[in-house]
Protein backbone atom coordinates (compact mmCIF):
# COMPACT_ATOMS: atom_id res chain seq x y z
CA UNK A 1 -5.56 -12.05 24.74
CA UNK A 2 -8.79 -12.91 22.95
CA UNK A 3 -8.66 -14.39 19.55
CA UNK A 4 -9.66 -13.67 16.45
CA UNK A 5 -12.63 -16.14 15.29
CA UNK A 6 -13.98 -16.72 11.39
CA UNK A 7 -17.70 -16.63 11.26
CA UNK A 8 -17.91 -17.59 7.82
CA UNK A 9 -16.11 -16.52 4.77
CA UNK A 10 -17.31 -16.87 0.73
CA UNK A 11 -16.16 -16.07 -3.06
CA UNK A 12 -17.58 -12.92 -4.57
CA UNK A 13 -17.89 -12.64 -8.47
CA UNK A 14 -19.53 -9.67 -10.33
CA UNK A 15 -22.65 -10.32 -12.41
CA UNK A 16 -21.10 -11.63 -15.59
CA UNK A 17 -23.71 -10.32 -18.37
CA UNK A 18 -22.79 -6.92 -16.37
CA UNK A 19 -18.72 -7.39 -17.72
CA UNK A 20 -18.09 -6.17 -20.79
CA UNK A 21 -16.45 -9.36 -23.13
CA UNK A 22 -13.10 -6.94 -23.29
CA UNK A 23 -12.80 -7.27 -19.49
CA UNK A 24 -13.33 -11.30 -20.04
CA UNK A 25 -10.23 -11.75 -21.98
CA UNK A 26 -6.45 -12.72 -20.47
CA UNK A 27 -4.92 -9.59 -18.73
CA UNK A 28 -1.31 -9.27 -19.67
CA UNK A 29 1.09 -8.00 -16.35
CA UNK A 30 3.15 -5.10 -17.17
CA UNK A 31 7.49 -4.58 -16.12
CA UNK A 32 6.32 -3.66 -12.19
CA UNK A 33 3.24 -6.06 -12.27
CA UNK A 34 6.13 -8.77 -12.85
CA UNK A 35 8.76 -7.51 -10.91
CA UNK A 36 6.76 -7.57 -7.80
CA UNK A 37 5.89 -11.08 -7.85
CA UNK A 38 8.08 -11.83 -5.28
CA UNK A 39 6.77 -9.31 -2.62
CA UNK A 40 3.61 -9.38 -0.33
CA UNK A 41 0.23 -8.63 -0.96
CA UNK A 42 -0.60 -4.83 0.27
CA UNK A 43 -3.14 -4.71 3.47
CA UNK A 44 -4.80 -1.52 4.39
CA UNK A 45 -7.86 -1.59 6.71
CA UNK A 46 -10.26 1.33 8.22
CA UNK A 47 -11.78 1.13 12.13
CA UNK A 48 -14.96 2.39 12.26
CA UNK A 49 -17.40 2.76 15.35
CA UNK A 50 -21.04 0.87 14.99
CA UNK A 51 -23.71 3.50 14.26
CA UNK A 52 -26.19 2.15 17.23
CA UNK A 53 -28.20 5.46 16.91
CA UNK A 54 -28.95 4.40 13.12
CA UNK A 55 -29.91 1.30 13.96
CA UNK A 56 -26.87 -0.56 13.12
CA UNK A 57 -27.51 -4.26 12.45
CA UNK A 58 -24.61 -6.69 11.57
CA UNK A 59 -25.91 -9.06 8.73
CA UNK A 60 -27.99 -6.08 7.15
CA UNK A 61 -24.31 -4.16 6.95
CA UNK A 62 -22.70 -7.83 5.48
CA UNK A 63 -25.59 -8.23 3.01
CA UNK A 64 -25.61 -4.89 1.22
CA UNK A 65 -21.43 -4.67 1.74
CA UNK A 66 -21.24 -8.07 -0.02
CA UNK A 67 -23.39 -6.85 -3.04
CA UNK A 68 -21.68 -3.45 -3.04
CA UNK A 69 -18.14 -5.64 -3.41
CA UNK A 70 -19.56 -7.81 -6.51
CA UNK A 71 -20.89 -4.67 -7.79
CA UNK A 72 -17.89 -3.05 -7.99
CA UNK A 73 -15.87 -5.96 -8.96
CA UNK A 74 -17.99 -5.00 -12.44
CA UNK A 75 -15.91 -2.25 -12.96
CA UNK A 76 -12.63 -3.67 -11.62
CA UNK A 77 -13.49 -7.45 -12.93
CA UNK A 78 -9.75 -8.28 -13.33
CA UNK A 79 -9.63 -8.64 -9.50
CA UNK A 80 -12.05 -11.46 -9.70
CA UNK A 81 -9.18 -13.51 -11.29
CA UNK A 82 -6.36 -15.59 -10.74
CA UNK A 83 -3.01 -15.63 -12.05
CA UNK A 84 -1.60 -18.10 -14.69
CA UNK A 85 1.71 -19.48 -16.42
CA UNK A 86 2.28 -20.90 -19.93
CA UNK A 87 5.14 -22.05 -19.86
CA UNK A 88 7.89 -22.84 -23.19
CA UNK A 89 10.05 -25.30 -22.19
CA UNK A 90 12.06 -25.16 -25.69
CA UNK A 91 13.29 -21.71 -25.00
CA UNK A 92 13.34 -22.03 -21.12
CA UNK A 93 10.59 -19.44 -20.83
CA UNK A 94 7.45 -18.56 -18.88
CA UNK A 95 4.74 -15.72 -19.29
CA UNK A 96 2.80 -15.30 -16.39
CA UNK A 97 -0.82 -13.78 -17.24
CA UNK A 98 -4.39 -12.67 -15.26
CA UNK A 99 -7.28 -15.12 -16.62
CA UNK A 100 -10.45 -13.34 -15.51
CA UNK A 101 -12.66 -16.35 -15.88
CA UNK A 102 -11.21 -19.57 -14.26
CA UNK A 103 -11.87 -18.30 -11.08
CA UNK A 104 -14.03 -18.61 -8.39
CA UNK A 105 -13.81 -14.64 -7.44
CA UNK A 106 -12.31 -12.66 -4.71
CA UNK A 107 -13.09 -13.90 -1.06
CA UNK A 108 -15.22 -12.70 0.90
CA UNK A 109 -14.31 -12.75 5.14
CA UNK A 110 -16.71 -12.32 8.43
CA UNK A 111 -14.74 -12.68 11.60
CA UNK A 112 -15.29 -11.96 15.25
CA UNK A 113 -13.01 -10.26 18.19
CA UNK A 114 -14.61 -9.63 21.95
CA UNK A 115 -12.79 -6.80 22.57
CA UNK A 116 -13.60 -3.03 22.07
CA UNK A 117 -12.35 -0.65 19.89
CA UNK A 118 -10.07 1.12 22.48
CA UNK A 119 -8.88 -2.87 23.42
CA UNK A 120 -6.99 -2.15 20.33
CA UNK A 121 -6.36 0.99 19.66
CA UNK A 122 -5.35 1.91 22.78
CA UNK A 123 -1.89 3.15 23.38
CA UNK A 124 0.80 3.74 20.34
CA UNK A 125 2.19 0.57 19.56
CA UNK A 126 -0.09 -1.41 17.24
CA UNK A 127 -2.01 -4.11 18.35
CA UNK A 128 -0.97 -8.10 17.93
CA UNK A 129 -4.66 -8.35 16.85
CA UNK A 130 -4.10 -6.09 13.69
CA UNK A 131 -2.26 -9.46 12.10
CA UNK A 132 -5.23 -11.19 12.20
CA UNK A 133 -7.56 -8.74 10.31
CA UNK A 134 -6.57 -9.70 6.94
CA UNK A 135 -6.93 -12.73 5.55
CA UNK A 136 -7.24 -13.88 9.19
CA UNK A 137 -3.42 -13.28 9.35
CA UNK A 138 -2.23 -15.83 6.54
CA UNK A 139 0.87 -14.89 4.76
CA UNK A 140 1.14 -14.74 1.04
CA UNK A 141 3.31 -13.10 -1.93
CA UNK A 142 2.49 -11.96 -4.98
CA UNK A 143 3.23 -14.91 -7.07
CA UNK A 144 0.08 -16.82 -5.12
CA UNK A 145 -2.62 -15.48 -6.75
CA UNK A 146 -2.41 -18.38 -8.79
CA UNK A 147 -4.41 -20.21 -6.40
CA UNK A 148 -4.91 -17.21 -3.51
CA UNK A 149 -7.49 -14.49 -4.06
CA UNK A 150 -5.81 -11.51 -5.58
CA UNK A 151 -8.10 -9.40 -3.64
CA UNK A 152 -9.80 -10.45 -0.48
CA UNK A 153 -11.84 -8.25 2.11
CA UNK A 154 -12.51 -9.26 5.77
CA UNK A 155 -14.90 -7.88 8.73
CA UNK A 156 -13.34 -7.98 11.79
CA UNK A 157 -16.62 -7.63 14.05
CA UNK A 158 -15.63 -5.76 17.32
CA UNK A 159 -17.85 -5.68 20.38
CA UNK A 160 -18.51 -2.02 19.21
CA UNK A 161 -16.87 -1.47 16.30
CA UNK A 162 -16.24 -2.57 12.77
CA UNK A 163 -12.80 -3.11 10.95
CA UNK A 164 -12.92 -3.73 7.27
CA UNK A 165 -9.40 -5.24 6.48
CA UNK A 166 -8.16 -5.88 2.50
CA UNK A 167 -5.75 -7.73 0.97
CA UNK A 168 -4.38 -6.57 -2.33
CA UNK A 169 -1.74 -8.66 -4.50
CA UNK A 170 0.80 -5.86 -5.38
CA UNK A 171 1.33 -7.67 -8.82
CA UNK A 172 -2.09 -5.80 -10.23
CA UNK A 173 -1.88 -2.68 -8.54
CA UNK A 174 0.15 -0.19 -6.36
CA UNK A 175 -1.02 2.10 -3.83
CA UNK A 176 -2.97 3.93 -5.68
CA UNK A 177 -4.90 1.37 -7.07
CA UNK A 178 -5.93 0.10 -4.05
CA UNK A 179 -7.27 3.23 -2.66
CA UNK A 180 -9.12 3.51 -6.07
CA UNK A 181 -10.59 0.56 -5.29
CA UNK A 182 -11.61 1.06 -1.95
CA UNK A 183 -13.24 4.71 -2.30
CA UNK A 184 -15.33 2.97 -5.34
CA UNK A 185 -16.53 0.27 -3.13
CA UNK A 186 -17.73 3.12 -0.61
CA UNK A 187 -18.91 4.85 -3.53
CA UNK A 188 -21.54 2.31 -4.64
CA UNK A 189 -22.48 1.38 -0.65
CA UNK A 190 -23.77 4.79 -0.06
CA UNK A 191 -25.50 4.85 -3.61
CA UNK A 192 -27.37 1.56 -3.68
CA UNK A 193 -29.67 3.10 -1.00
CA UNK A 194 -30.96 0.26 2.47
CA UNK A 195 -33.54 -1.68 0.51
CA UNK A 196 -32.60 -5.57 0.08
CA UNK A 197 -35.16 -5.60 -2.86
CA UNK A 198 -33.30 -3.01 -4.08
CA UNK A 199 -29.79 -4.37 -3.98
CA UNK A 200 -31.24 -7.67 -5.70
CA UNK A 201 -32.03 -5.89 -8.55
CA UNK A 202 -29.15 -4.40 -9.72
CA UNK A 203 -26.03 -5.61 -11.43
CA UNK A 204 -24.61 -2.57 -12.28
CA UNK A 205 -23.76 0.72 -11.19
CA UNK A 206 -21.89 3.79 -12.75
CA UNK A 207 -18.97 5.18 -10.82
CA UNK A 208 -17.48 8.66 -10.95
CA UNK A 209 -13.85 7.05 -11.64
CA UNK A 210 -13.95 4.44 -14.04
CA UNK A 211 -10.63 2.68 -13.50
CA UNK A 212 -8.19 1.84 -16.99
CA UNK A 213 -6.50 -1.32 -17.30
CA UNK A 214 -4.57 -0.71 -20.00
CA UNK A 215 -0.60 -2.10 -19.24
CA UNK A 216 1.89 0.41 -19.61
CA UNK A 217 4.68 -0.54 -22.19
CA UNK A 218 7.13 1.48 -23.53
CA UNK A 219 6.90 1.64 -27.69
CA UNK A 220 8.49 -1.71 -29.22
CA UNK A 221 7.63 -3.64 -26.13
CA UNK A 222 4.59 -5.68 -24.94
CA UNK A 223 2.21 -6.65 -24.73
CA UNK A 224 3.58 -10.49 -23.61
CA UNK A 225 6.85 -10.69 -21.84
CA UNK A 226 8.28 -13.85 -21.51
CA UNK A 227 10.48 -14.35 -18.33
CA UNK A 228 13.77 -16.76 -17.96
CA UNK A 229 12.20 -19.48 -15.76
CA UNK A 230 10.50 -22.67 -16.30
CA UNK A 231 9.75 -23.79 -12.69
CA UNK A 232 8.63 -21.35 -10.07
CA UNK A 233 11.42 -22.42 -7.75
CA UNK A 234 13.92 -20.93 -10.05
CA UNK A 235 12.51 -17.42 -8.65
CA UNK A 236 10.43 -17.98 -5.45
CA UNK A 237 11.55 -16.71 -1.96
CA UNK A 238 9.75 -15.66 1.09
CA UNK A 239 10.24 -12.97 3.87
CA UNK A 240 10.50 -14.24 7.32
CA UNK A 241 9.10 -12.20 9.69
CA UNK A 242 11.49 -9.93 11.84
CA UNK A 243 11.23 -9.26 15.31
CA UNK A 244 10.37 -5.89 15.92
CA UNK A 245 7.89 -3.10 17.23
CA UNK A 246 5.13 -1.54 15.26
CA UNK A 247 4.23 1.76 17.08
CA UNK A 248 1.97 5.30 15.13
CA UNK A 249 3.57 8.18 15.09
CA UNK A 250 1.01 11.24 14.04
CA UNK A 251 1.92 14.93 12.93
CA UNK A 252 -0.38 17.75 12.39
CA UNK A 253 -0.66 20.52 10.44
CA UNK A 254 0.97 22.60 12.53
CA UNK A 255 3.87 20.43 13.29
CA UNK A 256 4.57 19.80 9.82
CA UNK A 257 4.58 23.23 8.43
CA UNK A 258 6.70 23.96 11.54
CA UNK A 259 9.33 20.86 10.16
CA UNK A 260 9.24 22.18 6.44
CA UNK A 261 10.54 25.88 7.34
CA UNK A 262 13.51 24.26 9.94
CA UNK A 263 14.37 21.94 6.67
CA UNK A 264 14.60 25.02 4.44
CA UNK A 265 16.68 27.15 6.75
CA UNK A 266 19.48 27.90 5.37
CA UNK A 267 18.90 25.62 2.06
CA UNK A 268 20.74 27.72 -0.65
CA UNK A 269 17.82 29.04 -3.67
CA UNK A 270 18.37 29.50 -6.39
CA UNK A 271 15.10 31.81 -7.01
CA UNK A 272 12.99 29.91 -8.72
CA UNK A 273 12.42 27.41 -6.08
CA UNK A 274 13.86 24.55 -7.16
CA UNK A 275 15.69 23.62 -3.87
CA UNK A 276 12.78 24.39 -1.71
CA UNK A 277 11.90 21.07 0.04
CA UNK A 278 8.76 20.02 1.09
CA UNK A 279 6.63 19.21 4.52
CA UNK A 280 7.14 15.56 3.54
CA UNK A 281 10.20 15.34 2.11
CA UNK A 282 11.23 16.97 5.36
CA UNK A 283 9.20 14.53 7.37
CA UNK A 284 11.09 11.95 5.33
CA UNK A 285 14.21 13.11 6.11
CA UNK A 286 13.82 13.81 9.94
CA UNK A 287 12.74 9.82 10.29
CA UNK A 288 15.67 9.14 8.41
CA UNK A 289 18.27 10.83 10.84
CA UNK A 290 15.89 9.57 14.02
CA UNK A 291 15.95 5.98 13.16
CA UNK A 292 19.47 6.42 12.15
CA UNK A 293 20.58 7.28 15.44
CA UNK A 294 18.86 5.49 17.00
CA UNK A 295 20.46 2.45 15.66
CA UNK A 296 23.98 3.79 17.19
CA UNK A 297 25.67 3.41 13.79
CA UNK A 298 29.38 4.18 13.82
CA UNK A 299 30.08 7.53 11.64
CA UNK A 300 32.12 5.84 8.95
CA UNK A 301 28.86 3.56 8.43
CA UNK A 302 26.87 4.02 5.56
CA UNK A 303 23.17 4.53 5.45
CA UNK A 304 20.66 4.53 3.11
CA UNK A 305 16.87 6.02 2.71
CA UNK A 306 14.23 5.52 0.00
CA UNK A 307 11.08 6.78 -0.98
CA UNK A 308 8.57 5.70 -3.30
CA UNK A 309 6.39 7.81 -5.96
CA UNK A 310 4.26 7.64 -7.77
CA UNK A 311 4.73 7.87 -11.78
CA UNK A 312 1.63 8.72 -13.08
CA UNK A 313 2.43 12.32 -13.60
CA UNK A 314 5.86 12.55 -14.30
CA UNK A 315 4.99 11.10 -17.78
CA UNK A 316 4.64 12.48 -21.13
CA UNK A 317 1.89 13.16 -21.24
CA UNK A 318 0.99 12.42 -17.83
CA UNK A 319 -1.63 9.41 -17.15
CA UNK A 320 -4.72 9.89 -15.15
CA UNK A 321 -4.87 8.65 -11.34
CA UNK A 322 -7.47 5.86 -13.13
CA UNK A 323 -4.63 3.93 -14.63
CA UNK A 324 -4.84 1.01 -12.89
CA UNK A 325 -1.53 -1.06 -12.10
CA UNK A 326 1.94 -0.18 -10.91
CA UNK A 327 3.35 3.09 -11.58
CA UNK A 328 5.51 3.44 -9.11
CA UNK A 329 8.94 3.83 -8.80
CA UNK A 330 11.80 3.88 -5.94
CA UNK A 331 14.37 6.19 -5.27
CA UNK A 332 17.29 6.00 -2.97
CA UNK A 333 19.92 8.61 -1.37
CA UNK A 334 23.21 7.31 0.58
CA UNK A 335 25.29 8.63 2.85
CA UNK A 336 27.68 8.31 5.73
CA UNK A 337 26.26 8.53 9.08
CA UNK A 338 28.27 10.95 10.31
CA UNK A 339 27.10 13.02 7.51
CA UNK A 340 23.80 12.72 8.22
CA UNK A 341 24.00 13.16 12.21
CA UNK A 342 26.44 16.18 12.01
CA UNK A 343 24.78 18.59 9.58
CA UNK A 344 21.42 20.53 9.81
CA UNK A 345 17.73 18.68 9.17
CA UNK A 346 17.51 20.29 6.16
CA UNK A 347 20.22 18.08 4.61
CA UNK A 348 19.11 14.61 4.72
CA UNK A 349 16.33 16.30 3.35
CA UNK A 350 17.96 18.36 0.41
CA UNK A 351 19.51 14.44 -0.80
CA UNK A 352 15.92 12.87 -0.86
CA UNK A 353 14.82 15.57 -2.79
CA UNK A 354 17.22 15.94 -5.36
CA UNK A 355 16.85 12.13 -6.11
CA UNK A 356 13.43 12.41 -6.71
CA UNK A 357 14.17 15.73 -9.32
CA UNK A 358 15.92 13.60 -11.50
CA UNK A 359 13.02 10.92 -11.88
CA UNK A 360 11.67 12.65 -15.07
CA UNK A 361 9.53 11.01 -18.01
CA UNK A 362 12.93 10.22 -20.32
CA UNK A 363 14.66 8.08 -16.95
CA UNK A 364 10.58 6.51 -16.68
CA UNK A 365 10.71 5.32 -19.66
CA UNK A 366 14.58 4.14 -19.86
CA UNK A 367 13.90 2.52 -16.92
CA UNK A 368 10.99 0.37 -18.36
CA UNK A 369 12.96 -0.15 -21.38
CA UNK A 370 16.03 -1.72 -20.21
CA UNK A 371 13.55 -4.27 -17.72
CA UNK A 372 11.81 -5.42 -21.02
CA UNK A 373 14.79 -5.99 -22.84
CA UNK A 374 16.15 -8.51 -19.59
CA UNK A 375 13.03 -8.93 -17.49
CA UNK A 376 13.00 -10.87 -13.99
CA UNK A 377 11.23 -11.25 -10.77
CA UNK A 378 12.44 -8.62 -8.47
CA UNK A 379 13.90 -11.21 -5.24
CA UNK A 380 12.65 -8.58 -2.66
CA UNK A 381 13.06 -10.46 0.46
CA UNK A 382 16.91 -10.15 0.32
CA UNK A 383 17.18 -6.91 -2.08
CA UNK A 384 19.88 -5.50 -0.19
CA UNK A 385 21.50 -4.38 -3.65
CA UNK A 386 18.78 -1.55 -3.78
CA UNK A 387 17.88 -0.93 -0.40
CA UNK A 388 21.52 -0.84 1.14
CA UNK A 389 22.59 -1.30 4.39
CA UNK A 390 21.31 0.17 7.40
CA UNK A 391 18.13 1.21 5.46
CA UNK A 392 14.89 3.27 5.55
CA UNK A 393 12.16 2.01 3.70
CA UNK A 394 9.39 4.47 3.55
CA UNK A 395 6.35 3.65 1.73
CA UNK A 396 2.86 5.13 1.31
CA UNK A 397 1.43 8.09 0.47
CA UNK A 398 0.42 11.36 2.51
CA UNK A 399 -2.10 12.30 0.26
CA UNK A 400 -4.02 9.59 0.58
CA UNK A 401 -7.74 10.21 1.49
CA UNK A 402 -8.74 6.89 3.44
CA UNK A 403 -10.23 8.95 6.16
CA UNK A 404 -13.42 10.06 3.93
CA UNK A 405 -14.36 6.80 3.08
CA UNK A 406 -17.32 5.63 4.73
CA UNK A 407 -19.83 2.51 4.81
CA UNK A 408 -23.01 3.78 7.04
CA UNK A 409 -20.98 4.35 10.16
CA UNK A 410 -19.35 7.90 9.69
CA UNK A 411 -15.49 8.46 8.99
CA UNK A 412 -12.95 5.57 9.95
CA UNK A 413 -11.23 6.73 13.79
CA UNK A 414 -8.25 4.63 12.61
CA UNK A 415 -6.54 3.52 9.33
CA UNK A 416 -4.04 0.46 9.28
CA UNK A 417 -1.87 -2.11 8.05
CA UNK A 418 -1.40 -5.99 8.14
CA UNK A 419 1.26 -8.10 8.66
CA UNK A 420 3.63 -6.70 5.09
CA UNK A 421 4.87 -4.15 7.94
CA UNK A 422 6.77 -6.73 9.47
CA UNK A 423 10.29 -5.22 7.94
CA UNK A 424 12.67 -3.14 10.26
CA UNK A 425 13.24 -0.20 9.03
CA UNK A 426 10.25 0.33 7.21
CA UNK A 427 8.05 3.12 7.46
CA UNK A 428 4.41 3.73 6.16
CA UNK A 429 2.59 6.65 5.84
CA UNK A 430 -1.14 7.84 5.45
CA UNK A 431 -2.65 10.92 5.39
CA UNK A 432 -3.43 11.58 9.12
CA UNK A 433 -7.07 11.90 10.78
CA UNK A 434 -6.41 15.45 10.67
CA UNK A 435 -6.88 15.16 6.98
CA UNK A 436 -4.59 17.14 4.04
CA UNK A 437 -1.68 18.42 5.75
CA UNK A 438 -1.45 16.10 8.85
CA UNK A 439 0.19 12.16 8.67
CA UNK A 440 0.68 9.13 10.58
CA UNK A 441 3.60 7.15 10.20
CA UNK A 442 3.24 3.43 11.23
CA UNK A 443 7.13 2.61 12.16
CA UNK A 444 8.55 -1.21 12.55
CA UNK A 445 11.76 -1.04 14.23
CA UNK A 446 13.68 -3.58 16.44
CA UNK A 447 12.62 -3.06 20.17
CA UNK A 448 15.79 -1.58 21.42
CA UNK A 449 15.75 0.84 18.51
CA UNK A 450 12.36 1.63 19.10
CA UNK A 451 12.95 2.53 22.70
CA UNK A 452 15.68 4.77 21.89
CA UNK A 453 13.64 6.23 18.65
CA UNK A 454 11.11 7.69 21.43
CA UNK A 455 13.62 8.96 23.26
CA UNK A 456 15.22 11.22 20.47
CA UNK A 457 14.28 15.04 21.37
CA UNK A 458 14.63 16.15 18.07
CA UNK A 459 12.20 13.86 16.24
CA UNK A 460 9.55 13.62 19.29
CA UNK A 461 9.42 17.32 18.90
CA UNK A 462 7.23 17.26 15.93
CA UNK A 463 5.32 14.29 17.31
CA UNK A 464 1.63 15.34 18.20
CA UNK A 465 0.93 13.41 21.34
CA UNK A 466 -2.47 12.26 23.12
């Protein structure tokens, strides 16, 4: 199997007299910037074809996609930096802080593979080269940015094709961040026009979503939290990769308006709607009962399913998508097995969703609360106490909108990601090339499971195949 090869790779840093002196000053992390310290950095990447009918011309693409990152790293200048720790030994304490200065910027990758597009796309299960295509396949958590780039972006160069690959520490933004991120970047590549003289010039460009980095606190707490550690090996730990399968699953439209009506039937209403469940929660909970038996748990066993969400607008008032950080929570719903394999889709389903109901503004902001009154470093590599046994971790977002972003060669024909998939039981989601309505679900499963999760007639009958 060929290889991925580095080309060359650099530091990018935004034109300084183009950051405002606000921007310049120490960042302070909020409750989920810290308690994700532990965990790995987020990878997300976009396939594109090259454009040979527009003339497509590698270092021309590199040169104005290099000045399109530093001009965007203007607006988002805390992803320039690097993390630091002042520590106070007299009261066994640490804070651990962004300094956007004392850094040399986020890095910058140009790689090579010689194989096509199709080399790697081809079939379901997702390629061994996909490791590779961020951060040419080096491992990291959170708590590296110290000395890591907290954001890093590498071109995989295809014989035909293009993947753009990044690398996002979780500890300065969630999901939703990153995609911020991302559509700005595309934003200013198809606005700075193909003139080199022109790119040259400028050092700044306005954006239709300014981003806010402004930590969220509840009142009485922040903006410094100290943590209950003096030496990073009091907290540290690292994932080691399972063994498993990574294979895409897609649904359309079709398919999952067809899944959200067999999840409501026979759901009692109580006429205002409030039991109705919806295409993804559905979705959610049909994986759920799939993976479940595929596993061939004993009944008595208990299982477990969560979901993330995001918290922007479940607060009061509700923040803006621009708030830049974490604002995401998890929720969880348990069961037996034999619960959740002997009843109707609709009730796996019906448990997701009333966990997420009760995430309102006042259990936010309790939430927050109690973590700044005892704050640690979440130990996510063993955090079986949330998680549970026999879990599903699903993760993502179908309303994301990666598939309209675009740098000169049309819509990506495949969105990914890296190596933080590597978890059985995990499952994330994207919006699906379909676009609103239709996902993909990127699945990492042990093999056998795998093998018997494409064999289950109930969940392949939603699957849109070919």
């Amino acid at each position: 199997m060929a290889q991925v090869k580095l080309v060359s790779e650099c530091f990018i840093k935004p034109n300084l007299e183009a950051v405002s002196e606000a921007s310049k000053k120490p960042y302070n992390l909020s409750p989920m910037d810290i308690d994700t310290l532990c965990a790995n950095y987020m990878q997300k990447g976009l396939m594109y074809t090259k454009s040979y009918d527009a003339g497509f011309q590698t270092e021309v693409f590199l040169l104005k996609l290099k000045h399109s990152f530093s001009l965007s790293l203007v607006h988002f200048y805390p992803l320039a930096g690097r993390f630091a720790t002042q520590t106070f030994p007299d009261e066994h304490a640490c804070c651990i802080f962004l300094d956007c200065v004392n850094s040399p910027g986020a890095r910058f990758i140009h790689a090579s593979l010689d194989s096509t597009v199709s080399d790697v796309l081809s079939g379901t299960d997702v390629h061994p080269a996909f490791r590779s295509f961020y951060d040419l396949g080096e491992r990291a958590i959170n708590y590296d940015g110290h000395t890591n780039a907290l954001l890093s972006l590498q071109v995989t160069e295809l014989v035909d094709g293009i993947f753009i690959g990044f690398s996002f520490s979780h500890s300065i933004g969630d999901g939703t961040s990153l995609e911020h991120f991302i559509t700005t970047l595309s934003e200013i590549f198809n606005s700075v026009g193909n003139s080199l003289q022109n790119w040259e010039k400028l050092t700044y460009v306005p954006i239709s979503r300014e981003p806010i980095f402004e930590p969220f606190f509840p009142d009485g707490y922040g903006p410094v939290l100290k943590l209950p550690y003096v030496e990073p090996s009091e907290f540290l730990s690292r994932e080691n990769p399972a063994s498993i399968r990574e294979k895409i699953f897609q649904f359309s439209r079709v398919s999952m308006s067809r899944l959200k009506a067999m999840a409501n039937n026979g759901v009692p209403n109580d006429g205002n709607r409030n039991n109705e469940i919806s295409s993804f929660q559905a979705l959610s909970g049909l994986i759920w009962r799939a993976i479940t038996r595929a596993r061939k748990l004993e009944p008595e066993m208990e299982t477990n399913c969560s979901l993330t969400m995001n918290l922007r607008p479940r607060l009061i008032p509700p923040l803006s998508q621009e708030y830049f950080g974490n604002y995401f929570s998890r929720i969880r719903a348990s069961c037996k097995v034999g619960e959740l394999l002997n009843t109707g889709l609709g009730w796996g389903s019906l448990l997701l969703h009333a966990s997420l109901k009760n995430v309102d503004d006042k259990a936010i902001i309790e939430s927050f609360r109690k973590y700044c009154e005892a704050p640690i470093i979440g130990q996510l590599a063993n955090d079986s106490a949330f998680f549970g046994v026999n879990f599903v971790k699903i993760v993502g977002s179908h309303r994301s909108n990666l598939f309209g972003t675009e740098f000169g060669m049309g819509r990506p024909v495949a969105i990914r990601t890296g190596n933080v998939n590597e978890v059985e039981g995990r499952v994330s989601v994207s919006q699906g090339s379909e676009g609103a309505g239709s996902v993909d679900l990127e699945v990492s499963l042990a093999p056998s499971t795998m093998t018997a999760l494409e064999m289950d007639e109930e969940f392949m009958s939603f699957v849109t195949l070919g």
